[in-house]
Protein backbone atom coordinates (compact mmCIF):
# COMPACT_ATOMS: atom_id res chain seq x y z
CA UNK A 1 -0.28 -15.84 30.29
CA UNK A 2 0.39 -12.49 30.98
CA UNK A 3 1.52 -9.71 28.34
CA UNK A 4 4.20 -7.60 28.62
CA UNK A 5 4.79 -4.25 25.74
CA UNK A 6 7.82 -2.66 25.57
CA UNK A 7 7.75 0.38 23.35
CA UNK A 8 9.30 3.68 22.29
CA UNK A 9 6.02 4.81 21.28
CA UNK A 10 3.39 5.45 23.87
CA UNK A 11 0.88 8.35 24.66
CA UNK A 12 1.38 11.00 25.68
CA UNK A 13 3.05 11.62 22.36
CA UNK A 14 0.79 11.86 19.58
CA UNK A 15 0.95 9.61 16.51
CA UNK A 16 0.25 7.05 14.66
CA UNK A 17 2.58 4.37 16.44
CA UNK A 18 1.55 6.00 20.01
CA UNK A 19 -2.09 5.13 18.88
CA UNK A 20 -1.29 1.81 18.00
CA UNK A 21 0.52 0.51 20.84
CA UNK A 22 -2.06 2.38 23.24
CA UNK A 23 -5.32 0.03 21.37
CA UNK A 24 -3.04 -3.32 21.28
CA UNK A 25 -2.49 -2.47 25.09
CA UNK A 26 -6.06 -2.15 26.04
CA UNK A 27 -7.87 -4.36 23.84
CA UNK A 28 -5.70 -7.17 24.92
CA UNK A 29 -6.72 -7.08 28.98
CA UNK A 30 -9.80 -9.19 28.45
CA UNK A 31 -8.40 -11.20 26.01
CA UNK A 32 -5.14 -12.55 27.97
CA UNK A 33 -3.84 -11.90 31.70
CA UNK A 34 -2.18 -8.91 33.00
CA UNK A 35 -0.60 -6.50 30.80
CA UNK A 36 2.01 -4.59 31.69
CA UNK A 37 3.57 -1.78 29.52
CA UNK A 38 7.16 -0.39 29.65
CA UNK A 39 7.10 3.32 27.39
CA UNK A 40 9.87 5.69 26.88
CA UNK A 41 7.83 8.59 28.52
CA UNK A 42 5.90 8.89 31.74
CA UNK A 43 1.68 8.16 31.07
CA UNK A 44 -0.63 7.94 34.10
CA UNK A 45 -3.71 6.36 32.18
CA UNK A 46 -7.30 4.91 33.28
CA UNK A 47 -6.90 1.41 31.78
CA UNK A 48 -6.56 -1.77 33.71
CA UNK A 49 -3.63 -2.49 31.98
CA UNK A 50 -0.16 -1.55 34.08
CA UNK A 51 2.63 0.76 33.08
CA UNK A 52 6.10 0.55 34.70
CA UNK A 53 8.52 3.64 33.92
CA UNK A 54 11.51 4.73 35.58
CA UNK A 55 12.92 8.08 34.19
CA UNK A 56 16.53 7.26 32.28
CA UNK A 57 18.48 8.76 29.29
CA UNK A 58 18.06 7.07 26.04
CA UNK A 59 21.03 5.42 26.35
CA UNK A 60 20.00 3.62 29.61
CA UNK A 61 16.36 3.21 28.89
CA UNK A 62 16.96 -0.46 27.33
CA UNK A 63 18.44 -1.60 30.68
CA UNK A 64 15.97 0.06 32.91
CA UNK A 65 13.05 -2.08 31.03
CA UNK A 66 15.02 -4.68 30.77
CA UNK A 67 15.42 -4.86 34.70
CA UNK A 68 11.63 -4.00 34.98
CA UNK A 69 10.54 -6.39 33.08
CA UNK A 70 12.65 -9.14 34.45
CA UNK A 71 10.79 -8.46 37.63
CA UNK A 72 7.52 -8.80 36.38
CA UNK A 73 8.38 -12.10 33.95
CA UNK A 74 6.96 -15.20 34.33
CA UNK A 75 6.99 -18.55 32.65
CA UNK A 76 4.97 -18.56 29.64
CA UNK A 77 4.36 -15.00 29.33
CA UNK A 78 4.58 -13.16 26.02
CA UNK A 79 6.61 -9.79 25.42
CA UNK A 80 5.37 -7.65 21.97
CA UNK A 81 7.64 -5.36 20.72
CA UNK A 82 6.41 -1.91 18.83
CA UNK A 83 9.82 -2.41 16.66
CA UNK A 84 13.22 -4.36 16.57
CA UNK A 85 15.03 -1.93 18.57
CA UNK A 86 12.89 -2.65 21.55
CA UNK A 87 13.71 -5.87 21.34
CA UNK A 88 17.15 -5.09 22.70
CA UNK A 89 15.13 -4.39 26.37
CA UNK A 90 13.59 -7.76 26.79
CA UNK A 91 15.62 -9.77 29.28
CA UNK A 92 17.68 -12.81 27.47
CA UNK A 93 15.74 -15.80 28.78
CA UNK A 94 12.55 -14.72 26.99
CA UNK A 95 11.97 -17.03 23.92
CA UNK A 96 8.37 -15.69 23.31
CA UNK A 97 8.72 -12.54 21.52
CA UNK A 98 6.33 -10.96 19.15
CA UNK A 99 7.55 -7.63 17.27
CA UNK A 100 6.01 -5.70 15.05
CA UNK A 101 7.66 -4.23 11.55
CA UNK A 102 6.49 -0.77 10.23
CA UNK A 103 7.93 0.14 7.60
CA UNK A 104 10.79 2.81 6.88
CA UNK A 105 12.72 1.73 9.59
CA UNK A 106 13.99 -0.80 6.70
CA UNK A 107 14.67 1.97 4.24
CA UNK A 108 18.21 1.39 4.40
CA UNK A 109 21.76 0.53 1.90
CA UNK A 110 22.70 -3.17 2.50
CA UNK A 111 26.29 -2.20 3.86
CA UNK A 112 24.34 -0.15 6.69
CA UNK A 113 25.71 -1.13 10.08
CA UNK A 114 22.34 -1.12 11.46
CA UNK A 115 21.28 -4.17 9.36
CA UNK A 116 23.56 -6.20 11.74
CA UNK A 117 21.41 -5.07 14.69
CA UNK A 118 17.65 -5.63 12.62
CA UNK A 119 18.77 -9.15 12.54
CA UNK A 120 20.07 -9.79 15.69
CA UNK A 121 16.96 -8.28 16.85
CA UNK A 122 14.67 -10.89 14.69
CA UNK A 123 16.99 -13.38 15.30
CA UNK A 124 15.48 -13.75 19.15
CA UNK A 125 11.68 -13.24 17.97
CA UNK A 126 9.04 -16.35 17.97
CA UNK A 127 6.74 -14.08 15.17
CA UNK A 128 7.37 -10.37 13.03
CA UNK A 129 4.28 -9.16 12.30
CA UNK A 130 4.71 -6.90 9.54
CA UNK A 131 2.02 -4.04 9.29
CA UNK A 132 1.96 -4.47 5.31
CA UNK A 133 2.67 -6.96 2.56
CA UNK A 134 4.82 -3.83 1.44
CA UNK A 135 6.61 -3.94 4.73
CA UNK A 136 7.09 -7.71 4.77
CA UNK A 137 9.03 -7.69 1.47
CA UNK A 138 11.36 -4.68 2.63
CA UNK A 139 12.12 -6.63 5.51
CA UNK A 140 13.21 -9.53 3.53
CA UNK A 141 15.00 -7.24 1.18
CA UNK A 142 17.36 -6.64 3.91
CA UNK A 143 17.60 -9.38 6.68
CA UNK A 144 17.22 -13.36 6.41
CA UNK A 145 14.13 -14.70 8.14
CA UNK A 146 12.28 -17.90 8.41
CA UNK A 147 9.08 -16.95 6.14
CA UNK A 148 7.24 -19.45 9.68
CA UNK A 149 7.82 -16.16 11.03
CA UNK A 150 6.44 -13.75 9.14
CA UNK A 151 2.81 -12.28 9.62
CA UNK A 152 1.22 -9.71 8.10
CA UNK A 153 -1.48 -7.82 10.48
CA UNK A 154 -3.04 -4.54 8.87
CA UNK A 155 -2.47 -1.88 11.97
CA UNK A 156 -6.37 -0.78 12.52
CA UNK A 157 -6.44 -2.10 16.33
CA UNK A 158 -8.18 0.90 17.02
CA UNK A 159 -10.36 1.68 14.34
CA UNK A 160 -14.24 0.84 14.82
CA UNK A 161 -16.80 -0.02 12.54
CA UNK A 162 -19.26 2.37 12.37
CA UNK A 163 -23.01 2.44 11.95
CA UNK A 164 -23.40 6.34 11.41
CA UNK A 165 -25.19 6.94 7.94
CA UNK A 166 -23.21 10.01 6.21
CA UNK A 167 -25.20 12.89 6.10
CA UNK A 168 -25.30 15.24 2.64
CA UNK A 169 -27.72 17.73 2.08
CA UNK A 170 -28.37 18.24 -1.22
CA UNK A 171 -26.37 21.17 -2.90
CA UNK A 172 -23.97 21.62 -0.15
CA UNK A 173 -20.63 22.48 -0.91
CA UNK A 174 -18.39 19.26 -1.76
CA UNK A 175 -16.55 18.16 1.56
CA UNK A 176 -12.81 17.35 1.39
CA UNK A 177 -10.76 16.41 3.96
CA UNK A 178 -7.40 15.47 5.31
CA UNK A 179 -5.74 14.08 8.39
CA UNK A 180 -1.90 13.97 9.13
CA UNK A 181 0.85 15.15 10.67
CA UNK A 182 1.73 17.62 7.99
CA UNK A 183 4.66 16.82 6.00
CA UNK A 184 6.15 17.19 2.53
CA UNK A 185 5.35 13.30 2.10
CA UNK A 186 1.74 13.54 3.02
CA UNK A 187 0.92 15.41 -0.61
CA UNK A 188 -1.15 18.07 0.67
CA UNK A 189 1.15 20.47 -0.86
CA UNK A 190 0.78 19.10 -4.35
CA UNK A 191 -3.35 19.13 -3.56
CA UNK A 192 -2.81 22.39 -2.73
CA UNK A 193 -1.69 23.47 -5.65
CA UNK A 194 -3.81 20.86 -8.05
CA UNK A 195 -6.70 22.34 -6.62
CA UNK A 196 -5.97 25.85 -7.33
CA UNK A 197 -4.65 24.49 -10.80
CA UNK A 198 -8.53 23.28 -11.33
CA UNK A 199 -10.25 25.60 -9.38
CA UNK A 200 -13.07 26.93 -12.31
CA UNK A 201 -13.51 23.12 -13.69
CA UNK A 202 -14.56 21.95 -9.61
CA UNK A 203 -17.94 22.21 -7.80
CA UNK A 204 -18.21 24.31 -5.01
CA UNK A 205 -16.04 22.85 -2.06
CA UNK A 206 -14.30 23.15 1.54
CA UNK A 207 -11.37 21.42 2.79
CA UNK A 208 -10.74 20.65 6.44
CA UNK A 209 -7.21 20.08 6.90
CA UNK A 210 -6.29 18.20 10.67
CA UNK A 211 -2.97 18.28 12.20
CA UNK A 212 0.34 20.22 12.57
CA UNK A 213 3.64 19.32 11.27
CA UNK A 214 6.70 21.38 9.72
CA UNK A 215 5.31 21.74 6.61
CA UNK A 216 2.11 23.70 7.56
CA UNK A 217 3.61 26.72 7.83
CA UNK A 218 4.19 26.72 3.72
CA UNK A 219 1.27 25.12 3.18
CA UNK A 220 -0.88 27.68 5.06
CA UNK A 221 0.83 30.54 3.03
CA UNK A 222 0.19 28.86 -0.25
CA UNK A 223 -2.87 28.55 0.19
CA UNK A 224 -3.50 32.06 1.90
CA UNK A 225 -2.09 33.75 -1.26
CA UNK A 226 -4.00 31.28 -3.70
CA UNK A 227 -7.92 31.38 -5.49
CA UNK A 228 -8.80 28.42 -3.02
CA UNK A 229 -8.11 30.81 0.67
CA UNK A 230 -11.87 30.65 1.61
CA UNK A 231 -12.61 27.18 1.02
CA UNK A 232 -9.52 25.86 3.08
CA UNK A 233 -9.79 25.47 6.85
CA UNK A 234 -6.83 24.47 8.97
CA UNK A 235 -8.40 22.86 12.01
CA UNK A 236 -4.90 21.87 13.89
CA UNK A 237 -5.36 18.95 16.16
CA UNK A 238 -9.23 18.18 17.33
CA UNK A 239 -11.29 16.26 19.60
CA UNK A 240 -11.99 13.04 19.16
CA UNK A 241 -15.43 14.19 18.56
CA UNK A 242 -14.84 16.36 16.15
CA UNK A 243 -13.04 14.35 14.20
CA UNK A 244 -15.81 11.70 13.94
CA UNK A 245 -17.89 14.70 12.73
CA UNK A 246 -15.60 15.48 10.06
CA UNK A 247 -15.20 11.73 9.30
CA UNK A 248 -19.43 11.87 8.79
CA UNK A 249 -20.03 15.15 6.73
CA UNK A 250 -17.44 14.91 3.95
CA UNK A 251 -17.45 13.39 1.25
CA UNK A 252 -13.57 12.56 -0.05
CA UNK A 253 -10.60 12.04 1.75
CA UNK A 254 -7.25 13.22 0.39
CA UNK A 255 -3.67 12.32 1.49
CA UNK A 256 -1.54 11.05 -1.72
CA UNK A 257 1.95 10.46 -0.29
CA UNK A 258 5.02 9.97 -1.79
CA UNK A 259 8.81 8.36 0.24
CA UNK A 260 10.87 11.43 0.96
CA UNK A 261 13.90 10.10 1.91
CA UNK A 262 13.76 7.44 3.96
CA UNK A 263 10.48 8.41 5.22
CA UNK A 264 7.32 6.49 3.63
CA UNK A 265 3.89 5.99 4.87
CA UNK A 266 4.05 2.37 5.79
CA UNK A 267 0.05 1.68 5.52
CA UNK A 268 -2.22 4.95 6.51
CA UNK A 269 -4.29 3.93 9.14
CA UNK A 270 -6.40 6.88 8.76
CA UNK A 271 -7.16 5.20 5.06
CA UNK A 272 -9.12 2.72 6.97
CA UNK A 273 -10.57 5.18 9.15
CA UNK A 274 -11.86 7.14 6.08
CA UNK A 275 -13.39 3.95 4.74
CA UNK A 276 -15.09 2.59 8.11
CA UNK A 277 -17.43 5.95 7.09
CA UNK A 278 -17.90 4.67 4.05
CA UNK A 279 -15.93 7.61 2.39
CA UNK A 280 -13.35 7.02 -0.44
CA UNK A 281 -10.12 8.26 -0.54
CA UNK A 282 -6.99 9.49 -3.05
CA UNK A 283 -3.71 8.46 -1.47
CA UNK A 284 -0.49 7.51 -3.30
CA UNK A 285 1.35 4.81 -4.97
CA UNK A 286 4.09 4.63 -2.53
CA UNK A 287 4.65 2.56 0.62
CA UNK A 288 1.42 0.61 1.93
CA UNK A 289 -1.17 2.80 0.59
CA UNK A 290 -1.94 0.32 -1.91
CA UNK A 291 -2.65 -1.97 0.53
CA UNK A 292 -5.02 0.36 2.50
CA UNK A 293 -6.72 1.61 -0.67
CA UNK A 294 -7.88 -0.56 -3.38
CA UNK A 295 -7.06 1.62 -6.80
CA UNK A 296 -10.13 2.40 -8.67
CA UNK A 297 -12.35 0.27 -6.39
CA UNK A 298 -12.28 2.15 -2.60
CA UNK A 299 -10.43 5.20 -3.81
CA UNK A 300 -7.63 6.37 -6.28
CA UNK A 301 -3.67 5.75 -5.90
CA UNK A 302 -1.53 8.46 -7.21
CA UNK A 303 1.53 9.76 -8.10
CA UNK A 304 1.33 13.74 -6.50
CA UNK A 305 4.43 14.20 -7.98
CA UNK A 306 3.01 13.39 -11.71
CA UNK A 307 0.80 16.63 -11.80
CA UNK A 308 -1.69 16.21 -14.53
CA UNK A 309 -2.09 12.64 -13.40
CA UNK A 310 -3.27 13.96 -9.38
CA UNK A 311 -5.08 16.88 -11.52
CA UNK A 312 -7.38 14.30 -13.22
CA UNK A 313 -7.68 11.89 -10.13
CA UNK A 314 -8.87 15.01 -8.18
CA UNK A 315 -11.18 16.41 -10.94
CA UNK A 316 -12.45 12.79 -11.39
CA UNK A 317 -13.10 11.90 -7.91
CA UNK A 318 -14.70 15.75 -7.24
CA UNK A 319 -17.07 15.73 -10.45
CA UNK A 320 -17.81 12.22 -11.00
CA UNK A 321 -20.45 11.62 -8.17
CA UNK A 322 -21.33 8.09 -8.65
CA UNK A 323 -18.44 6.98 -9.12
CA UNK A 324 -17.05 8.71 -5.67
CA UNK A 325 -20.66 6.95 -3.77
CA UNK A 326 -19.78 3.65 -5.07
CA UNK A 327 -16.15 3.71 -4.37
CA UNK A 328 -17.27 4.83 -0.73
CA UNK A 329 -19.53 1.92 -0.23
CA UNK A 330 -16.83 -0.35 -1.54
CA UNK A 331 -14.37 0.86 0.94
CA UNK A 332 -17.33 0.66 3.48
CA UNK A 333 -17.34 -3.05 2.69
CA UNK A 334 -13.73 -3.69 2.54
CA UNK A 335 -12.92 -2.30 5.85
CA UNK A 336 -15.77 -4.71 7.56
CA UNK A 337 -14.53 -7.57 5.79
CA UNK A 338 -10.45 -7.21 6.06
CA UNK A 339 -9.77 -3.76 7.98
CA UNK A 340 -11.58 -3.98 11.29
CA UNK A 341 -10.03 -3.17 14.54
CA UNK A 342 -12.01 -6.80 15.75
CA UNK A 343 -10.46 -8.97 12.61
CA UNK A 344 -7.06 -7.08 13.70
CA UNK A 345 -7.04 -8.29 17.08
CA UNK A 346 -8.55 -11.82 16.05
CA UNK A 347 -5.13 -11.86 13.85
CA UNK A 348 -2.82 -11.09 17.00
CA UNK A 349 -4.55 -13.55 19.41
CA UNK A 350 -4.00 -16.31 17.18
CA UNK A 351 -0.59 -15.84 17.26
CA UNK A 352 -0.72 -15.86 21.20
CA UNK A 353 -2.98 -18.40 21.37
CA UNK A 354 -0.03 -20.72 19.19
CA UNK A 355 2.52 -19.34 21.38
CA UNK A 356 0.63 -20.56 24.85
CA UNK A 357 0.28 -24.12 23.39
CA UNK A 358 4.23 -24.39 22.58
């Protein structure tokens, strides 16, 4: 059986999705046959696995994978989806179709037209695998589908447990840090100016910020004019390396976001990724951050638009030390128990493995 991924979302654009669909694609060649992957964008990687791209306008794109993948089809093969729309590329005599739901992508009125399409699009697929439980019931908010369907599969492919034992020296400034594409719905903002807010009632702290994003431009100034200047550093985008460095030294990671729009952080992988250190973090109430953080037991959901609330959370979590350590070792636990990239994967190839016996 082999494995064929058709996706929007593929390296080399950076993201969250692009991340995603890049683990599923190479932690699934030992596990199955071939895999072949069909992105929007050109990718010459190192992996085993084998991408097929022909250059087309977006409108065309659907047809040129479609045609691609017909070539490369054969009976009993599975095709997984990175979201409904690429469902539209997979030829019409595939039955075995896996595709995944995110999240916001379902933030829309009833009467929208492209509700019609959504179900059309499930309509064809053997399982949904929604990344949250949040995500499942938006789905079903919006389109009719046979519950058989449904799975929900936490989006931590490529998050690994790790052994490293976080280093603090005693006295050292208290480490925040954050990592996102920065955006108004990511909260930093709000931090920004909750920290400054509590600045005399905090220890002494730094707080790495990764990323770039349209909003760091007014985040950078508000913090440049603001009490907290010299404790903030704005790292933009960093080795892998690095990041696991960051990851080790500090000691609380914030990122409480809010849905702006029709924009909502549909789980926060980099919750998990915060926790697989064995640090806790503040995220919000919206979206499937709930699901990722486990209020007052691996971290603190918030509101970062209620300000005295994400004022106390943050003055809490930074002056409460004990209670910050054993919220860290609780999310420590929690992501080897349900969070894993390994219990992930051991989620997805049971669905393939009930798809090869039908």
């Amino acid at each position: 059986m082999n494995i064929h991924i058709i996706t929007q979302t593929f390296p080399p654009k950076i993201g969250g999705m692009q991340s995603l669909m890049y683990a599923i694609s190479k932690g699934l060649i030992s596990k199955t046959g071939e895999v072949f992957v069909y992105p929007d964008h050109y990718y010459k990687s190192k992996e085993s696995f084998k991408i097929y791209y022909f250059p087309a306008i977006k409108f065309f794109r659907p047809f040129v994978k479609r045609f691609l993948v017909k070539n490369n089809f054969t009976k009993n093969d599975v095709v997984i989806c990175d979201t409904w729309k690429s469902v539209f590329a997979v030829p019409k005599n595939v039955k075995n179709i896996i595709c995944f739901a995110i999240g916001q992508e379902f933030l829309v009125k009833k009467k929208n037209k492209k509700i019609e399409l959504i179900q059309k699009a499930f309509d064809r697929c053997k399982y949904i695998v929604s990344i949250t439980k949040f995500t499942e019931n938006l789905l079903l908010s919006i389109c009719k589908v046979n519950r058989e369907k449904l799975h929900v599969i936490f989006p931590t492919f490529s998050v690994k447990a790790q052994n490293k034992k976080r280093i603090k020296i005693n006295n050292s400034p208290l480490k925040f840090l954050s990592i996102c594409r920065i955006e108004n719905r990511k909260g930093l903002l709000e931090t920004a100016n909750s920290l400054i807010s509590l600045y005399n009632q905090l220890p002494d702290f730094t707080w790495n910020i990764v990323g770039e994003g349209p909003s760091k431009k007014t985040l950078e100034e508000t913090i440049k004019k603001s009490i907290i200047s010299k404790n903030v550093i704005f790292e933009g985008f960093v080795s892998e390396t690095k990041k696991s460095k960051l990851f080790s030294d500090s000691d609380l990671f914030l990122m409480p976001g809010y849905i702006a729009k029709k924009s909502v952080e549909g789980f926060g992988i980099v919750y998990t990724e915060a926790a697989s250190y064995g640090m806790p973090s503040i995220g919000g109430i919206d979206g499937g951050a709930p699901e990722a953080i486990i209020n007052n037991k691996t971290g603190w959901c918030v509101d970062p638009k209620n300000k005295d609330k994400l004022k106390a959370t943050l003055l809490e979590a930074s002056t409460n030390k004990f209670l910050r350590e054993k919220y860290g070792k609780n999310a420590k636990k929690s992501f080897d128990e349900i969070f894993s990239g390994t219990i992930a994967f051991a989620r997805l190839n049971n669905l393939l493995k009930k798809l090869k016996k039908q």
